[in-house]
N, C-alpha and C. Protein backbone atom coordinates (compact mmCIF):
# COMPACT_ATOMS: atom_id res chain seq x y z
N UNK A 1 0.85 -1.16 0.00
CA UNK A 1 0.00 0.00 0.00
C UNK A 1 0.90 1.23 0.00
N UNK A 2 0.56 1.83 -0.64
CA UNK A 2 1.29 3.62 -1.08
C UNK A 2 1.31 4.55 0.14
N UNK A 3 2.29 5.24 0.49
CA UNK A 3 1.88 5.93 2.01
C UNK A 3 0.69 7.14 1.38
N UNK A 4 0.49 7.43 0.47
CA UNK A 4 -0.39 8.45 -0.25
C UNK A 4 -1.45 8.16 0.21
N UNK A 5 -1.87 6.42 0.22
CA UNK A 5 -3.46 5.87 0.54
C UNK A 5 -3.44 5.64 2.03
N UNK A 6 -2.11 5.15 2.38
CA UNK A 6 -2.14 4.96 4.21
C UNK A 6 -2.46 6.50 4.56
N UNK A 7 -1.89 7.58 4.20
CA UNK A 7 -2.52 9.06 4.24
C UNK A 7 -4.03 9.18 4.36
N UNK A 8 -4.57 8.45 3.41
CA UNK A 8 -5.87 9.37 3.41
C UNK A 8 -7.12 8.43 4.00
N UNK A 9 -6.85 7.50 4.47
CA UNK A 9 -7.53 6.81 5.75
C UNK A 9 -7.76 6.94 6.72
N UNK A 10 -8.77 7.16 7.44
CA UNK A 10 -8.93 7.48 8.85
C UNK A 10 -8.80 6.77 10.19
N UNK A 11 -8.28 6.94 11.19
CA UNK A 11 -7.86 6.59 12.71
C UNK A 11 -8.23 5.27 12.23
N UNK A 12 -9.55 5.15 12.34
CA UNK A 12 -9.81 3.93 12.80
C UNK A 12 -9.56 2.75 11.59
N UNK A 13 -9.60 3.10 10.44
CA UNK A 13 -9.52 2.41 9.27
C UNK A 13 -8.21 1.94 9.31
N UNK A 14 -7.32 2.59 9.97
CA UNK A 14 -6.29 2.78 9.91
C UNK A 14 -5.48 1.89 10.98
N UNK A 15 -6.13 1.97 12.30
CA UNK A 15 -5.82 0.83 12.79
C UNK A 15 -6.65 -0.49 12.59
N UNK A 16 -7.68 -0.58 12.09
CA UNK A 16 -8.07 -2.11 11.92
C UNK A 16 -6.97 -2.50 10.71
N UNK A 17 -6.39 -1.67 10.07
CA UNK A 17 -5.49 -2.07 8.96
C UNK A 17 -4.05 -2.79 9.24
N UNK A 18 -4.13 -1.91 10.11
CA UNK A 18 -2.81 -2.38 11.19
C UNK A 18 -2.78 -3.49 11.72
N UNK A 19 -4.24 -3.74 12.62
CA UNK A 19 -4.78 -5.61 13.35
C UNK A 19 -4.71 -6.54 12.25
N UNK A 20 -5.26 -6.26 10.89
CA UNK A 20 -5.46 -7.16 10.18
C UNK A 20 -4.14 -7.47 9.53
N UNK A 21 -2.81 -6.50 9.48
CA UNK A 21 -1.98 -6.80 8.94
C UNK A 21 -1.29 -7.68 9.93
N UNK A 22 -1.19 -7.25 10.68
CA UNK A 22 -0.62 -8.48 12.26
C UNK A 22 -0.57 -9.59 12.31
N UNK A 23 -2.67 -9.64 12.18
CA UNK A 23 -2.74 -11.57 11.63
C UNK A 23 -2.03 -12.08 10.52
N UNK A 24 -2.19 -11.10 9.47
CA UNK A 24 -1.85 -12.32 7.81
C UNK A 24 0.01 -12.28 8.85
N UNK A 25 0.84 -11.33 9.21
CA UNK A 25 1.52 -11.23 9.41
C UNK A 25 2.07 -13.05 10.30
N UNK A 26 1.88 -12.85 11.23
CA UNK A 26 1.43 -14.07 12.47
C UNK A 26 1.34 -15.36 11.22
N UNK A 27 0.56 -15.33 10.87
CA UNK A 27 0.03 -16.27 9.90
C UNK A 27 1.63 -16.89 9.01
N UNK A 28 1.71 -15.84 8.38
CA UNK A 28 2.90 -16.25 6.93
C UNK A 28 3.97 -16.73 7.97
N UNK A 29 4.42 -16.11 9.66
CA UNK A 29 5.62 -16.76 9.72
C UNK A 29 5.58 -17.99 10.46
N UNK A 30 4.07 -18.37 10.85
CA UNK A 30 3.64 -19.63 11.50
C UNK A 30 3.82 -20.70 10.03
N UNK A 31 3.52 -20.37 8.98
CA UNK A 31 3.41 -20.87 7.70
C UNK A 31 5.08 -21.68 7.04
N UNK A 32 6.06 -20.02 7.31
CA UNK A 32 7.47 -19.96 7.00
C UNK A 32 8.34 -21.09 7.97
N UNK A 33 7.68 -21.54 8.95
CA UNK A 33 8.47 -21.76 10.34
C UNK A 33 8.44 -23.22 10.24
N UNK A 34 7.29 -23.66 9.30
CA UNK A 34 6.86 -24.97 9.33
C UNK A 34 7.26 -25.49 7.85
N UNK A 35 8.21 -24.67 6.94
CA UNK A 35 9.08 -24.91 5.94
C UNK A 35 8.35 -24.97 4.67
N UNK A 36 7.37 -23.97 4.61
CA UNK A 36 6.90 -23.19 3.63
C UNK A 36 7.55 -21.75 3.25
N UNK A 37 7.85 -21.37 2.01
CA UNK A 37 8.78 -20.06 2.34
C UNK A 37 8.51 -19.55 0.90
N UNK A 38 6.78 -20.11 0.34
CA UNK A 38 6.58 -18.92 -0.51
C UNK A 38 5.82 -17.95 -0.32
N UNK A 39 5.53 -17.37 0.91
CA UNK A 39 5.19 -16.36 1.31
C UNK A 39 6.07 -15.28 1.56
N UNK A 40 7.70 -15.27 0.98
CA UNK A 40 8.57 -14.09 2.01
C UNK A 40 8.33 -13.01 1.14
N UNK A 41 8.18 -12.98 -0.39
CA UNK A 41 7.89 -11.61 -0.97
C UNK A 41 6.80 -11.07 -0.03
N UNK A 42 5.84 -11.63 0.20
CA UNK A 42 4.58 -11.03 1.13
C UNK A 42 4.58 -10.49 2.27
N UNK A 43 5.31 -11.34 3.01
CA UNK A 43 6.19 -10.83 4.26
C UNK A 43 6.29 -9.75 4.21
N UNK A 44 7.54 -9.72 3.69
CA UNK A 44 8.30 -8.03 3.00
C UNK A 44 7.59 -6.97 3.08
N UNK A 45 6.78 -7.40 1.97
CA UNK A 45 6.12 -6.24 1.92
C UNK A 45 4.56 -5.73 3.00
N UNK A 46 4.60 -7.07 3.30
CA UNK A 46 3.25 -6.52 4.72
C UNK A 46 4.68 -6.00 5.97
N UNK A 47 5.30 -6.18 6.26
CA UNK A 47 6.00 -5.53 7.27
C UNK A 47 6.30 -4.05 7.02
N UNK A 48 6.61 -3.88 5.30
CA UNK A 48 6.90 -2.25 5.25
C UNK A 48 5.38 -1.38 5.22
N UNK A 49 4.40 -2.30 4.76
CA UNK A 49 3.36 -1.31 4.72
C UNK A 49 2.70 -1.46 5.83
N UNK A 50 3.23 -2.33 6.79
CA UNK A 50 2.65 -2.02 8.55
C UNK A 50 3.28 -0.93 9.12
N UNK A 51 4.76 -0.80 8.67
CA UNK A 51 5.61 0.19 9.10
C UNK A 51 5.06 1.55 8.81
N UNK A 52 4.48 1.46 7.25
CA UNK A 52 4.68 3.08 7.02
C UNK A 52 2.72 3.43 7.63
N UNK A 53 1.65 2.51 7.92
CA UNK A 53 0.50 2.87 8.85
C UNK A 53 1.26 2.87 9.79
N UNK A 54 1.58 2.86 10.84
CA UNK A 54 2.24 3.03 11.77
C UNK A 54 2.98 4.10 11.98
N UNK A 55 3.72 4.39 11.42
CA UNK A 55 4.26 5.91 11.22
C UNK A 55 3.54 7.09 10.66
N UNK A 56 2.53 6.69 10.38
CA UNK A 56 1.58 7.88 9.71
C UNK A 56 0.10 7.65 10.96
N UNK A 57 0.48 6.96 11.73
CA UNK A 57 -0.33 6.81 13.01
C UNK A 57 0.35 7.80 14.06
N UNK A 58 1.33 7.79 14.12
CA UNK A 58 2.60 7.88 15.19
C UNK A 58 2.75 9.71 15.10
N UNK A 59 2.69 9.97 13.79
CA UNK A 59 2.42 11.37 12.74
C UNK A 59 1.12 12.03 13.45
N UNK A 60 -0.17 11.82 13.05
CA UNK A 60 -1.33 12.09 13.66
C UNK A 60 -1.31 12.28 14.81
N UNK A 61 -0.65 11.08 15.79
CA UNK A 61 -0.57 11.62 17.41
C UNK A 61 0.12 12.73 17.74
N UNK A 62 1.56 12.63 17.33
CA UNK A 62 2.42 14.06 17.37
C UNK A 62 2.04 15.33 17.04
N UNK A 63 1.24 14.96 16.04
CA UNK A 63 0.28 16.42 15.27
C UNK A 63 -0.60 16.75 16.49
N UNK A 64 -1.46 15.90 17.18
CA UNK A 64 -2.25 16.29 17.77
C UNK A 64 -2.17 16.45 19.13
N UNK A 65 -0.54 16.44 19.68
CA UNK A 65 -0.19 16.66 21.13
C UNK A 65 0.44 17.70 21.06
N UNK A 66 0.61 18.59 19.92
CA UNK A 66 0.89 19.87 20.22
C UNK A 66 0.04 21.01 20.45
């Protein structure tokens, strides 16, 4: 996901996006662990686009404790 679209989502959309990325997250390395390992492109990329909701979460709070 584009930080452009993690942008224009709201709080809450924004963290159920976050929960739901957690599970598939949980999921692929319960998957990886048990010597399946065509999930790591997916991986990858659900970890950076948890990263960048998360930081554009993290953004909003800072914005709004000043």
């Amino acid at each position: 996901m584009k930080a452009s679209k993690v942008r224009e989502l709201d709080g809450g959309e924004l963290r159920k996006q976050v929960d739901d990325t957690n599970e598939q997250l949980f999921r692929l390395r319960l998957q990886m662990n048990m010597g399946q390992f065509e999930g790591l492109k997916k991986y990858r990329a659900l970890k950076k686009d948890r990263a960048r909701m998360l930081t554009v979460l993290r953004e909003r709070e800072a914005a709004q404790s000043k």
